[in-house]
C-alpha atoms as a PDB file:
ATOM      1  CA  UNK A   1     -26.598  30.055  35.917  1.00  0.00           C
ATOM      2  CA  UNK A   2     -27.135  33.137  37.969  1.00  0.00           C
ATOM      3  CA  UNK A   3     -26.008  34.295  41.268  1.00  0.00           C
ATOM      4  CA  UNK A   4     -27.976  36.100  43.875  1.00  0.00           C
ATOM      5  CA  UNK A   5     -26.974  38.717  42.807  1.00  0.00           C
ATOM      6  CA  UNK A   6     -28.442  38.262  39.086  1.00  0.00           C
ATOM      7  CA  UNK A   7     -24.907  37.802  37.420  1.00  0.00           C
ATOM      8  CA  UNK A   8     -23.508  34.759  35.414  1.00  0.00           C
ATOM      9  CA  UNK A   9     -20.223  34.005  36.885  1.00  0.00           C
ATOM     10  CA  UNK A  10     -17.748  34.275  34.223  1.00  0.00           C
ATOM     11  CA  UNK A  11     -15.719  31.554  33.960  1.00  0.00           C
ATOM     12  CA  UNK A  12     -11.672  31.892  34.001  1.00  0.00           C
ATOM     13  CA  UNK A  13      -9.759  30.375  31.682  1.00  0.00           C
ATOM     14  CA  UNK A  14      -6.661  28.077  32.575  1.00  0.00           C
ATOM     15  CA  UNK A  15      -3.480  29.273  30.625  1.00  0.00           C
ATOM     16  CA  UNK A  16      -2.083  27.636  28.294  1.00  0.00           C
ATOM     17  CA  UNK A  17       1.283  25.732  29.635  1.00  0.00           C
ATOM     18  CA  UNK A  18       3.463  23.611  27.024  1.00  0.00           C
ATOM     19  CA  UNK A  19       2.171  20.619  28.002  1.00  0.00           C
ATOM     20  CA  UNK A  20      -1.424  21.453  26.557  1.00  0.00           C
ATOM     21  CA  UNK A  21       0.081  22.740  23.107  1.00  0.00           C
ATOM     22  CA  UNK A  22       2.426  19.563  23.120  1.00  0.00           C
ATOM     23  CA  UNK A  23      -0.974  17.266  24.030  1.00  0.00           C
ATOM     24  CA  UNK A  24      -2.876  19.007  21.273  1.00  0.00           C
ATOM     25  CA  UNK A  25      -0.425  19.290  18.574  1.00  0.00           C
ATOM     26  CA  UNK A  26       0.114  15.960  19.248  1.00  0.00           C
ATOM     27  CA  UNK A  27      -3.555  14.423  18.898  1.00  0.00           C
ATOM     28  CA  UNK A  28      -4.723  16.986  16.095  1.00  0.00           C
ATOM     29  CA  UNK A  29      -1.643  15.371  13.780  1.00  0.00           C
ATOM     30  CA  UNK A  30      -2.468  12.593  14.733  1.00  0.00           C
ATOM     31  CA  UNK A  31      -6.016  12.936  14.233  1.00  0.00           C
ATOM     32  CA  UNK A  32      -4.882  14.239  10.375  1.00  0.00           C
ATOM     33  CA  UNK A  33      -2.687  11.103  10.132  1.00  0.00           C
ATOM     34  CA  UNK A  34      -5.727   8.790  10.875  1.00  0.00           C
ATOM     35  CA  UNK A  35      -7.651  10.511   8.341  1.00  0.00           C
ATOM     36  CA  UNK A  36      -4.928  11.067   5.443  1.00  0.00           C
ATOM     37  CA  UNK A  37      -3.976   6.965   5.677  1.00  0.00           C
ATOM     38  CA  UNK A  38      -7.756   5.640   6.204  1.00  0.00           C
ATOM     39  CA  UNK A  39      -8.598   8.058   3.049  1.00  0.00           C
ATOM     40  CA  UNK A  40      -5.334   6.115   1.472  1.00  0.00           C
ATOM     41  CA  UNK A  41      -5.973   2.613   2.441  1.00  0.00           C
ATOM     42  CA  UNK A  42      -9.682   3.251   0.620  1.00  0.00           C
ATOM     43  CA  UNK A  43      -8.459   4.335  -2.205  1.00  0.00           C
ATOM     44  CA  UNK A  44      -5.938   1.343  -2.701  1.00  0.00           C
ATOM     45  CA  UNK A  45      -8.798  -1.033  -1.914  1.00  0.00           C
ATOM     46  CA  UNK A  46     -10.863   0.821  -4.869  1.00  0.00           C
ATOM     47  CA  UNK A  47      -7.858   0.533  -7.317  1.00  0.00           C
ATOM     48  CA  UNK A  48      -8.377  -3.307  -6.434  1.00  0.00           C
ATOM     49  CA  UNK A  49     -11.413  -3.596  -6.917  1.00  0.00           C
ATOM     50  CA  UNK A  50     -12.184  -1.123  -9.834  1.00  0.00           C
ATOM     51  CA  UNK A  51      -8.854  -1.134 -11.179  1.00  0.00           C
ATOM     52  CA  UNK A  52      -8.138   1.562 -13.972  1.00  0.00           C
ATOM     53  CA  UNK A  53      -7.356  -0.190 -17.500  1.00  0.00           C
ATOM     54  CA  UNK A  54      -5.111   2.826 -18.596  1.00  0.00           C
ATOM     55  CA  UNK A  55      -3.106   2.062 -15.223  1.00  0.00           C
ATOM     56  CA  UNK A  56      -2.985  -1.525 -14.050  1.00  0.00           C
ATOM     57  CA  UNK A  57      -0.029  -1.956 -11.312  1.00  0.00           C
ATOM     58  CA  UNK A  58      -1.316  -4.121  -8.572  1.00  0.00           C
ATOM     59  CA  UNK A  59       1.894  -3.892  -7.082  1.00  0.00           C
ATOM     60  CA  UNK A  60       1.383   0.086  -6.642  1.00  0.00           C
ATOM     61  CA  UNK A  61      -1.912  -0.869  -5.081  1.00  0.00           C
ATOM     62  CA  UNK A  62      -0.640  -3.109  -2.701  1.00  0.00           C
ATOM     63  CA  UNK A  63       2.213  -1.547  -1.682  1.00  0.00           C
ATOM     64  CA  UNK A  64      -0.172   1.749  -0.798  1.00  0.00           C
ATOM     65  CA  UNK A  65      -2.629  -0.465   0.859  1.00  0.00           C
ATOM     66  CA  UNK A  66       0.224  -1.723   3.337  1.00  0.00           C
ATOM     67  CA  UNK A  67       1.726   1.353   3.820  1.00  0.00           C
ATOM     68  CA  UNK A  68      -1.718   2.577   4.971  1.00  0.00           C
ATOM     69  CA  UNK A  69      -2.366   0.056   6.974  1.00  0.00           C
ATOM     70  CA  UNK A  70       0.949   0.378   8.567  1.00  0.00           C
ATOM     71  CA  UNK A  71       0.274   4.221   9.649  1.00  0.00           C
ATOM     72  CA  UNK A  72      -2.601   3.674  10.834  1.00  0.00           C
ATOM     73  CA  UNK A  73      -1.983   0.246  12.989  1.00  0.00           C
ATOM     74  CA  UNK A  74       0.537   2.889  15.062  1.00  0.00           C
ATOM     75  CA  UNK A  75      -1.099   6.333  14.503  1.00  0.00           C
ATOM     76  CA  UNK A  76      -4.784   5.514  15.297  1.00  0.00           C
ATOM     77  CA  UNK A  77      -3.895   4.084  18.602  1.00  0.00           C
ATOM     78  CA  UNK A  78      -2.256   6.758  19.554  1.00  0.00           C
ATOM     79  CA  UNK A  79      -4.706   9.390  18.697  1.00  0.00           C
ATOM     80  CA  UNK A  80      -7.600   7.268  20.500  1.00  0.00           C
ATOM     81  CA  UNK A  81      -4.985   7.068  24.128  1.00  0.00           C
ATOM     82  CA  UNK A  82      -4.407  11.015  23.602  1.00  0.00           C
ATOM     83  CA  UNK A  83      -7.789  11.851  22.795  1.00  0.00           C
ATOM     84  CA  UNK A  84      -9.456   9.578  26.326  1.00  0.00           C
ATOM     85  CA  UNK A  85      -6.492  11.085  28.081  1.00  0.00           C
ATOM     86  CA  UNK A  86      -7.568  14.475  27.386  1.00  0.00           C
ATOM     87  CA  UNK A  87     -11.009  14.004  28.020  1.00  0.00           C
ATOM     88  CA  UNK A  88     -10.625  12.923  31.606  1.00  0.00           C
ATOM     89  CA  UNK A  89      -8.949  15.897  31.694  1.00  0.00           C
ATOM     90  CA  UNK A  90     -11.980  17.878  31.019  1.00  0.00           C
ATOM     91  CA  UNK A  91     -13.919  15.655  33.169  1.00  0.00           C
ATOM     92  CA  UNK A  92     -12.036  16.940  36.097  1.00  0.00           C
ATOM     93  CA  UNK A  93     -11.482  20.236  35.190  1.00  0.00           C
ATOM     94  CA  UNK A  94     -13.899  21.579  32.498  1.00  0.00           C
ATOM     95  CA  UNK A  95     -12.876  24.971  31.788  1.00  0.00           C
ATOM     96  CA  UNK A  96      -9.400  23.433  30.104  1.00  0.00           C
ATOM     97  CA  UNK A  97     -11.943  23.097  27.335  1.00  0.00           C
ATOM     98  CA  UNK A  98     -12.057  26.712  26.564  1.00  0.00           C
ATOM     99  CA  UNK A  99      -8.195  26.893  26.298  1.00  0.00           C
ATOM    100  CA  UNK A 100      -7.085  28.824  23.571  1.00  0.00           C
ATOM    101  CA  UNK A 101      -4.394  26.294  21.567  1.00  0.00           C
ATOM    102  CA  UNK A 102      -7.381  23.241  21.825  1.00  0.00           C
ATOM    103  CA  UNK A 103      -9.931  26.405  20.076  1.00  0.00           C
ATOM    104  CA  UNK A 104      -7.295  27.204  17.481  1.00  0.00           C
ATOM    105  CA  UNK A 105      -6.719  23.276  16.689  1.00  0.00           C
ATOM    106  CA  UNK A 106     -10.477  22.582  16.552  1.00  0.00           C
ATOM    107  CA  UNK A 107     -11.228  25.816  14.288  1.00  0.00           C
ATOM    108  CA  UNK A 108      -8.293  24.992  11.638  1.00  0.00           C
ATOM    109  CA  UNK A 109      -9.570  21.315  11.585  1.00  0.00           C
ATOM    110  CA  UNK A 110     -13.061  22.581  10.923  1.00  0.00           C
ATOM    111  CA  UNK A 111     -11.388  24.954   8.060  1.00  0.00           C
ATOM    112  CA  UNK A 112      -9.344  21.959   6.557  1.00  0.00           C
ATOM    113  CA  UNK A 113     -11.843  19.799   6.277  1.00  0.00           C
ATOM    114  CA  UNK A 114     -14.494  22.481   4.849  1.00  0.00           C
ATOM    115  CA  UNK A 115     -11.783  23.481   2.079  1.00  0.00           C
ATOM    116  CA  UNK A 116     -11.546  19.211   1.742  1.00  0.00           C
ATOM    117  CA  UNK A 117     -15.023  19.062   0.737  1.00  0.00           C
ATOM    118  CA  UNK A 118     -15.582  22.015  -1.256  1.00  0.00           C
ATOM    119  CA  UNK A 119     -12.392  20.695  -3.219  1.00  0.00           C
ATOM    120  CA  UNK A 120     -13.989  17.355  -3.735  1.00  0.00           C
ATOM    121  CA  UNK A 121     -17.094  18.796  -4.723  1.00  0.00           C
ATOM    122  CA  UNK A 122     -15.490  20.996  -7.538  1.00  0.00           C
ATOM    123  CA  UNK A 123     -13.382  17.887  -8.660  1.00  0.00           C
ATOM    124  CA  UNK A 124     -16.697  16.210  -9.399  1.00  0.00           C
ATOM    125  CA  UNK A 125     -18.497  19.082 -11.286  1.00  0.00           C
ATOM    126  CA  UNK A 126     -14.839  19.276 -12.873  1.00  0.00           C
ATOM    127  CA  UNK A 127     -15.074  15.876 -14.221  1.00  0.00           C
ATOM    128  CA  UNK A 128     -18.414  15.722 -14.901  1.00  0.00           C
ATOM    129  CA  UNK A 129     -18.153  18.453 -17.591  1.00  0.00           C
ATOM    130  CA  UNK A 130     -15.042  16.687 -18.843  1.00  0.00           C
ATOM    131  CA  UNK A 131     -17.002  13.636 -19.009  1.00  0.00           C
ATOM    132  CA  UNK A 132     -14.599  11.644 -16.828  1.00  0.00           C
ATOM    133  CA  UNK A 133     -17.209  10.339 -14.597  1.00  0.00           C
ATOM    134  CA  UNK A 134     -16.520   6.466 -13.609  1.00  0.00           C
ATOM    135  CA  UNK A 135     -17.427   4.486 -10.970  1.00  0.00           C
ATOM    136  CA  UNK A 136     -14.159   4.058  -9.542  1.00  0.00           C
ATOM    137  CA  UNK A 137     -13.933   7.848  -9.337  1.00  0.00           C
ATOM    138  CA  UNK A 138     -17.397   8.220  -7.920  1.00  0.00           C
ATOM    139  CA  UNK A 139     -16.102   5.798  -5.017  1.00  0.00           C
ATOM    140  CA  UNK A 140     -13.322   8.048  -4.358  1.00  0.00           C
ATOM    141  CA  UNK A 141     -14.952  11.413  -4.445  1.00  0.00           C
ATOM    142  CA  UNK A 142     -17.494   9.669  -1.582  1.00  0.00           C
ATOM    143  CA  UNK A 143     -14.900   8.569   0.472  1.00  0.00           C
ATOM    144  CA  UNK A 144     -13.151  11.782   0.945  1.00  0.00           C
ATOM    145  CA  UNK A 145     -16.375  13.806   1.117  1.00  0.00           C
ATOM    146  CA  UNK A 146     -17.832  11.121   4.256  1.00  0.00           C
ATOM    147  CA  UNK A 147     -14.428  10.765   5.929  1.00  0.00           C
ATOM    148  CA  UNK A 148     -14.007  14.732   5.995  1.00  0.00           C
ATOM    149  CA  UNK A 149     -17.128  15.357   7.049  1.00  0.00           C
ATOM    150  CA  UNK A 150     -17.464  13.508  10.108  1.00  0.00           C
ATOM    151  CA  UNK A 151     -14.710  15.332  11.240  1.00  0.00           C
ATOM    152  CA  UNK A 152     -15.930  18.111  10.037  1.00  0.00           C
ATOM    153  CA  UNK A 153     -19.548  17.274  11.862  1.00  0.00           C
ATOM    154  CA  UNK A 154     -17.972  16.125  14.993  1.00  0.00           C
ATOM    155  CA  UNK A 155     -15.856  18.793  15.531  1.00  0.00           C
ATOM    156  CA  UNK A 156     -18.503  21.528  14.606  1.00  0.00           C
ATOM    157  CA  UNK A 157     -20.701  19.829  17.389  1.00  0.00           C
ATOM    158  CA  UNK A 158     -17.880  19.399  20.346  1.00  0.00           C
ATOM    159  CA  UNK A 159     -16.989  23.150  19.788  1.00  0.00           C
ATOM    160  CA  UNK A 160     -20.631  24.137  20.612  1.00  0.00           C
ATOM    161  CA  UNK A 161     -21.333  22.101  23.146  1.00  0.00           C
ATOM    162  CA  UNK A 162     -20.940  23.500  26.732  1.00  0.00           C
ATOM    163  CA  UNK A 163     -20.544  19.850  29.338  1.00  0.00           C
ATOM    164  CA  UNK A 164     -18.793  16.758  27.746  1.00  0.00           C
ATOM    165  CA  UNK A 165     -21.743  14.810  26.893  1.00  0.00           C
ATOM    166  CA  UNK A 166     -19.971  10.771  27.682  1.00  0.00           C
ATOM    167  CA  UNK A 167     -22.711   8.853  25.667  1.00  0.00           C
ATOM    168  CA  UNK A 168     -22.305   9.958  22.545  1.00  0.00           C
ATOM    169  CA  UNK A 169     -18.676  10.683  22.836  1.00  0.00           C
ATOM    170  CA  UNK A 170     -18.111   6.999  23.117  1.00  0.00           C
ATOM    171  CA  UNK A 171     -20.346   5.991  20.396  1.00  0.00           C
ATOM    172  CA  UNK A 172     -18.612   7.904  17.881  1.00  0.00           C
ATOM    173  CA  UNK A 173     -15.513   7.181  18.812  1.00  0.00           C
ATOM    174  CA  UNK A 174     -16.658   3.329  19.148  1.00  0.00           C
ATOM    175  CA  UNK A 175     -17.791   3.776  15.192  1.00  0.00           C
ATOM    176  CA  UNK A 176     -14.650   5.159  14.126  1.00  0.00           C
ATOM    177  CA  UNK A 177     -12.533   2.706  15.762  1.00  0.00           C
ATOM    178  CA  UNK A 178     -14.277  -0.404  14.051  1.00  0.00           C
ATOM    179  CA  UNK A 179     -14.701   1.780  10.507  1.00  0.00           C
ATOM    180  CA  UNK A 180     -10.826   1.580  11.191  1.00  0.00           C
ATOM    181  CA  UNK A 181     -10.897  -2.112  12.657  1.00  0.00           C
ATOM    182  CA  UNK A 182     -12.677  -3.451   9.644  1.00  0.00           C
ATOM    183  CA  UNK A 183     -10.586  -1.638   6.995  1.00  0.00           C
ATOM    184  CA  UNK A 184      -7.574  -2.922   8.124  1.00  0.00           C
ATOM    185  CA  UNK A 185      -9.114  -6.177   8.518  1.00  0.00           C
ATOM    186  CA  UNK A 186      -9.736  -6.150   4.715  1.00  0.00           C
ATOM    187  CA  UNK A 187      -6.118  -5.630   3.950  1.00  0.00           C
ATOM    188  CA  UNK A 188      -5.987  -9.260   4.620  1.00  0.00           C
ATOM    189  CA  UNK A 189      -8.138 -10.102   1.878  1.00  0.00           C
ATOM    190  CA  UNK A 190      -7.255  -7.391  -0.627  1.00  0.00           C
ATOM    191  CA  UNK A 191      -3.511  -8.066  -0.126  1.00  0.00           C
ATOM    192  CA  UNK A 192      -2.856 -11.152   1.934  1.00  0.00           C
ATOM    193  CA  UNK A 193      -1.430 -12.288   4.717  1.00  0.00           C
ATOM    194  CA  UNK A 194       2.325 -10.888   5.794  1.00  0.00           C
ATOM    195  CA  UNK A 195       2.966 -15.319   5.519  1.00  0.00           C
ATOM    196  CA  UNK A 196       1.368 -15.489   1.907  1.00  0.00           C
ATOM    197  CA  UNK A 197       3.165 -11.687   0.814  1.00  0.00           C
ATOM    198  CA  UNK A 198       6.798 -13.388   1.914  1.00  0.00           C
ATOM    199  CA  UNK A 199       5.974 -16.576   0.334  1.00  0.00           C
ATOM    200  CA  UNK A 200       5.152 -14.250  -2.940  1.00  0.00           C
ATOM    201  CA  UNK A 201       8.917 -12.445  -2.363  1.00  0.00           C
ATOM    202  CA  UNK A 202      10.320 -15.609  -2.189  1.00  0.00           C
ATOM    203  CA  UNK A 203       8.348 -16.272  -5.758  1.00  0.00           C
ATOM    204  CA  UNK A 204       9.476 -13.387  -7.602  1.00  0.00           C
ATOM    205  CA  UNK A 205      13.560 -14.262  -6.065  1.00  0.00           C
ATOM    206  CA  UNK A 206      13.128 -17.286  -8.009  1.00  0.00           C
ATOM    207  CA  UNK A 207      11.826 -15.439 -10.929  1.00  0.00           C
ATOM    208  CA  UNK A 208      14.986 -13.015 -11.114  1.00  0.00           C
ATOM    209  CA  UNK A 209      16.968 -16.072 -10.380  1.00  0.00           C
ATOM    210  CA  UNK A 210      15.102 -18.282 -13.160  1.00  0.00           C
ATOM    211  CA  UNK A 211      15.713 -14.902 -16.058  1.00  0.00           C
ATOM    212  CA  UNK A 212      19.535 -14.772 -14.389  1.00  0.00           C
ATOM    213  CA  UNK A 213      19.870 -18.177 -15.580  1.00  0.00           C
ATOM    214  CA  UNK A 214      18.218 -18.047 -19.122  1.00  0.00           C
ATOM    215  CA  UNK A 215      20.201 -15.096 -19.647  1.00  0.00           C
ATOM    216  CA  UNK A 216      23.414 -17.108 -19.019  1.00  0.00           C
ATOM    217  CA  UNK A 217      22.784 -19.975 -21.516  1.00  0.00           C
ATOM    218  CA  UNK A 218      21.620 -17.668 -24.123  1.00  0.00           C
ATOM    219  CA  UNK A 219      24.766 -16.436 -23.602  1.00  0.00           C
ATOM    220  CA  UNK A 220      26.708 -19.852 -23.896  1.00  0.00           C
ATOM    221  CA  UNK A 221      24.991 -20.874 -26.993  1.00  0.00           C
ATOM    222  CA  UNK A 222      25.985 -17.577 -28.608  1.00  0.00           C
ATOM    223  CA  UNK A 223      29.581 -17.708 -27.807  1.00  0.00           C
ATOM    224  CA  UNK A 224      29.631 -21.700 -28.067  1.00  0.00           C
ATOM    225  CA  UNK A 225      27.008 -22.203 -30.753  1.00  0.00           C
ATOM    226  CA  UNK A 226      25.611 -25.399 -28.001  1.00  0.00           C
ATOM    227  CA  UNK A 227      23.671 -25.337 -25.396  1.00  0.00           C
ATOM    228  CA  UNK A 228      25.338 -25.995 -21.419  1.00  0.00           C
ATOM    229  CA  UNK A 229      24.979 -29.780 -20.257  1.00  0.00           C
ATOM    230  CA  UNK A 230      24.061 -28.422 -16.968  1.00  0.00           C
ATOM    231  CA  UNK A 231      23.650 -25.304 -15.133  1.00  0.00           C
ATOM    232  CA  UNK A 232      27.628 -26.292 -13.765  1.00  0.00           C
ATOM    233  CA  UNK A 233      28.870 -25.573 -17.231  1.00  0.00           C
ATOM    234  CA  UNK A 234      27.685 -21.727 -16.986  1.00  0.00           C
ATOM    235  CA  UNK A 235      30.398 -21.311 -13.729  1.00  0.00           C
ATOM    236  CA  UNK A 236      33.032 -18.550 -14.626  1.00  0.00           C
ATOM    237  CA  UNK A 237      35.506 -18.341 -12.469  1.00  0.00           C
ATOM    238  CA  UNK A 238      37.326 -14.884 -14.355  1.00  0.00           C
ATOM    239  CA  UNK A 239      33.762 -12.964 -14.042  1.00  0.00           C
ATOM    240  CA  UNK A 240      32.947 -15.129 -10.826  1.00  0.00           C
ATOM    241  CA  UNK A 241      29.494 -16.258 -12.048  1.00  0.00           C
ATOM    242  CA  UNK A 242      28.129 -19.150 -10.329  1.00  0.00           C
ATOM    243  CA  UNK A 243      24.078 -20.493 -10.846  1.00  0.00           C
ATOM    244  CA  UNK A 244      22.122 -19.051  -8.618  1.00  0.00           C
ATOM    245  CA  UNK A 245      19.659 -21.301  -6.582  1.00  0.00           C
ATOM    246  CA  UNK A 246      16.134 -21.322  -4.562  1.00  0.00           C
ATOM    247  CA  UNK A 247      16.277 -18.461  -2.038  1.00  0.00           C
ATOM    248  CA  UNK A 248      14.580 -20.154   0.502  1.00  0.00           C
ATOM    249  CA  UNK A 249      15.683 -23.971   0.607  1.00  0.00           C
ATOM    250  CA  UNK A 250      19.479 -23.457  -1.341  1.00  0.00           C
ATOM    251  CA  UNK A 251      18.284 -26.310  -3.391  1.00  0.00           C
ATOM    252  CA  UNK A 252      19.694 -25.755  -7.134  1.00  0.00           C
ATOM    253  CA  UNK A 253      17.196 -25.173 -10.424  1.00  0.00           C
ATOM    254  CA  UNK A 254      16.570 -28.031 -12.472  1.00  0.00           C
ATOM    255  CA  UNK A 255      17.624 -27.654 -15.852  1.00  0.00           C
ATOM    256  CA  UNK A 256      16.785 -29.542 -18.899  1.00  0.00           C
ATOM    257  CA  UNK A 257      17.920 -29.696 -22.510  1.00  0.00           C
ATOM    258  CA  UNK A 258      14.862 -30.012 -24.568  1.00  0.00           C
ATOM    259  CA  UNK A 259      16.513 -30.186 -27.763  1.00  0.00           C
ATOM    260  CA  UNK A 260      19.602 -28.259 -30.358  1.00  0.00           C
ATOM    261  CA  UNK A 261      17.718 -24.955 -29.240  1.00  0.00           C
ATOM    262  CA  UNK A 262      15.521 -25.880 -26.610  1.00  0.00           C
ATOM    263  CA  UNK A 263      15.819 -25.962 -23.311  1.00  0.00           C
ATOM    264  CA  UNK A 264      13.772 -25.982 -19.380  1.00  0.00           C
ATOM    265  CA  UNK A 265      14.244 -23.944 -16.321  1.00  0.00           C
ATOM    266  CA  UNK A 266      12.152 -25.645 -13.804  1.00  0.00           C
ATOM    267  CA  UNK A 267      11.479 -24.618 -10.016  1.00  0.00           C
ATOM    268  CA  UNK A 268       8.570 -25.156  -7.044  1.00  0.00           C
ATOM    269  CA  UNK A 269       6.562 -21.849  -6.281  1.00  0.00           C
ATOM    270  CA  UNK A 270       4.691 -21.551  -2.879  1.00  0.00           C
ATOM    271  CA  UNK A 271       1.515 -19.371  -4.856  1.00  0.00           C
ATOM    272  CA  UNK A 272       0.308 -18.453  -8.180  1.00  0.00           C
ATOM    273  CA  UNK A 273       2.471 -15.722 -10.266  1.00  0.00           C
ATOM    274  CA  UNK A 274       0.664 -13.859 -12.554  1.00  0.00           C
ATOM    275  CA  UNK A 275       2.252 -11.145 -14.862  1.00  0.00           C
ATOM    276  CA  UNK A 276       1.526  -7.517 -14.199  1.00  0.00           C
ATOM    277  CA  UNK A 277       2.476  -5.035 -17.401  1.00  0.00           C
ATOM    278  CA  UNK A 278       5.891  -6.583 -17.986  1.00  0.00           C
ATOM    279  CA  UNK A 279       7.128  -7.496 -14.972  1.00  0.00           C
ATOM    280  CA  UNK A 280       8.145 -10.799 -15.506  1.00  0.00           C
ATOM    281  CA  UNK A 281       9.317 -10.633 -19.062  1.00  0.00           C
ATOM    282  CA  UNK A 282      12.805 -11.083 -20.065  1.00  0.00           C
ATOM    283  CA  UNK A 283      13.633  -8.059 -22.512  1.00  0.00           C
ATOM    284  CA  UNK A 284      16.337 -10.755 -24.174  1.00  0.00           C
ATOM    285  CA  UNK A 285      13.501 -12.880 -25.570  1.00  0.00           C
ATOM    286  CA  UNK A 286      10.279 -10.473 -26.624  1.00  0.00           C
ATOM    287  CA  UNK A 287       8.725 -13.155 -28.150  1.00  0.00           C
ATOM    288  CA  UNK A 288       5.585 -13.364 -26.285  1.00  0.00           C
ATOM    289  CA  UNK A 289       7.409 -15.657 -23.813  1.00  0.00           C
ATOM    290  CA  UNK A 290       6.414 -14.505 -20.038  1.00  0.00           C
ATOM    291  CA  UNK A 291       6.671 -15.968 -16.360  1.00  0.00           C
ATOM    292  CA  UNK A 292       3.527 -16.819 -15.346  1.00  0.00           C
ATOM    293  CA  UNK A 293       3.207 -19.857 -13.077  1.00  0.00           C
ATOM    294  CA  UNK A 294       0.884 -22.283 -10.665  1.00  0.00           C
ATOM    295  CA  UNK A 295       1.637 -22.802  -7.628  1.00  0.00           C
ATOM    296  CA  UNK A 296       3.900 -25.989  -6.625  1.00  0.00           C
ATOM    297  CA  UNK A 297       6.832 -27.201  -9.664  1.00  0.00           C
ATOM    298  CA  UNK A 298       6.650 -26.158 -12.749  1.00  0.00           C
ATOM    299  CA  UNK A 299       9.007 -25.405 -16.117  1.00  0.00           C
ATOM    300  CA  UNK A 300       9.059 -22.550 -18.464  1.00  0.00           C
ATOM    301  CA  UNK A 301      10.167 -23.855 -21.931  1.00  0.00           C
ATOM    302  CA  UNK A 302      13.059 -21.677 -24.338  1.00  0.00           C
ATOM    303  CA  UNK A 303      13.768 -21.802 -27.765  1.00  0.00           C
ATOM    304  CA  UNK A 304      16.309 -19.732 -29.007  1.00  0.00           C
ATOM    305  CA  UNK A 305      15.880 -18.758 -32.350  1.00  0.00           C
ATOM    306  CA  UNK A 306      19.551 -18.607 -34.101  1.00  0.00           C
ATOM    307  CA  UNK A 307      18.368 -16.245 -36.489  1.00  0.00           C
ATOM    308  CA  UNK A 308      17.525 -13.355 -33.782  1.00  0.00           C
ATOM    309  CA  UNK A 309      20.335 -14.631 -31.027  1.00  0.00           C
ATOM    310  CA  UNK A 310      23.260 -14.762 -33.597  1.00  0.00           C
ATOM    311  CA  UNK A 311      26.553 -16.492 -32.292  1.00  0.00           C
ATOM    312  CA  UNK A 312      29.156 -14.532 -31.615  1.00  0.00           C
ATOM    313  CA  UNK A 313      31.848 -16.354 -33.230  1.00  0.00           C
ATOM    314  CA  UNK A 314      30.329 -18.282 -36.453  1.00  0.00           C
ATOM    315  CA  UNK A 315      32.626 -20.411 -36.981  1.00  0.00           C
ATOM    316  CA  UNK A 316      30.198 -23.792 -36.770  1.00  0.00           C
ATOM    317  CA  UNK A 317      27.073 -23.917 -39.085  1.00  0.00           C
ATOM    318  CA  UNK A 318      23.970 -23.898 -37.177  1.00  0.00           C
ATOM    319  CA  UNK A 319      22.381 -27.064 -39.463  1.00  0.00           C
END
């Protein structure tokens, strides 16, 4: 707008003091830390869902998932009260938008998240020609290339614009914040409740407590050529080994003696174990024998086979 006198007043420019390079370092890595674990929790929800074959560990995928969610149940708030703060800051005093530090910020996000796409871009040509295209990738490659460019958009826009236009402002940031809402909401159903993931803990204590055991009387029977009456009979007070028993309730496993061989380690679960690649087997046995289990009581079933579990001392025959 002109004066009388046909001159556009020139605007001065506040300095920058080390409060505004502490505010904007401080939302721009935050802003980066919203974007880095959101792109993160994705990706572990897409390993769910369309898990690789060559790579199965759900436990990888879970543990990502959480610590996603985790950085961004602390991070994104943060960004959101820093980034309101410093808009009422422009509302009151608009020509703190032309300071330099908040230009440099906005102008390296806009370059980071350029170089992001053209990246992601020449990953997908790159595994097109290898022939590498899957859907699970294809997932991936979108979510970087839609997460980095609404920054990307929204930052190229706010740089151009002259007035803080409060409207749109809040609608974006409205989207983003239930994008992020609903993401973390689906952590619940991806990976469960905290309640169910420490009842699962719990499971797989009894687990290592249940292989700690079987260990022990394969032991026995190899140095004693009998199987243990009860889990009492495996006590050693030299080496100091004593049963162990349920984490949570202290109760003691029930043990059963199926036969010369044979034998039970039973125990009550609070969910449904499944076996992911290995991670329940007992290296000792290798005979196809794992740990999966219902939820509620339920025994695994040994027999040790004499002719791989030799006793130690042979003095007894084994008919």
């Amino acid at each position: 707008m002109e004066n009388q006198n046909g001159f556009t007043p020139v605007v001065s420019v506040p300095k920058s003091t080390p409060r505004d390079v502490f505010m904007y370092l401080l939302v721009t890595g935050t802003l980066y830390a919203t974007v880095v674990s959101l792109v993160s929790l994705l990706f572990g929800y897409t390993d769910v869902v369309l898990p690789d074959k060559l790579n199965v560990c759900e436990y990888c995928y879970t543990t990502q998932i959480r610590w996603s969610s985790s950085a961004l149940v602390v991070v994104f708030p943060v960004f959101l009260f820093l980034f309101y703060k410093l808009r009422k800051e422009y509302l009151a005093m608009p020509e703190k938008r032309e300071i330099r530090v908040r230009k440099w910020l906005i102008y390296l996000t806009i370059l980071l998240t350029s170089v992001a796409m053209i990246v992601d871009m020449v990953t997908l040509v790159y595994n097109f020609y290898s022939g590498e295209i899957t859907t699970r990738f294809l997932v991936k490659t979108l979510i970087v290339l839609v997460l980095t460019g609404l920054v990307f958009l929204y930052y190229a826009w706010d740089v151009k614009k002259k007035e803080i236009e409060s409207g749109k402002t809040k609608l974006i940031t409205g989207g983003v914040a239930l994008l992020i809402l609903g993401s973390l909401v689906g952590g619940f159903f991806v990976v469960g409740s905290p309640f169910k993931e420490r009842e699962k803990r719990f499971d797989q204590k009894r687990i290592t407590a249940l292989q700690t055991i079987q260990g022990e009387v394969v032991n026995y029977w190899q140095k004693k050529q009998g199987l243990p009456n009860s889990l009492s009979d495996l006590d050693d007070n030299i080496s100091g080994f004593k049963a162990p028993t349920d984490p949570e309730t202290g109760a003691p496993f029930e043990y059963k003696v199926l036969g010369k061989f044979s034998f039970q380690l039973c125990a009550v679960f609070s969910a449904q174990g499944k076996e992911q690649n290995g991670y329940y087997i007992d290296p000792t046995f290798g005979r196809g024998e794992n740990w999966d289990h219902p939820a509620g009581y339920f025994c695994f079933s040994r027999s040790i086979d004499p002719e791989l579990y030799k006793p130690y001392f042979p003095a007894m025959p084994l008919d």
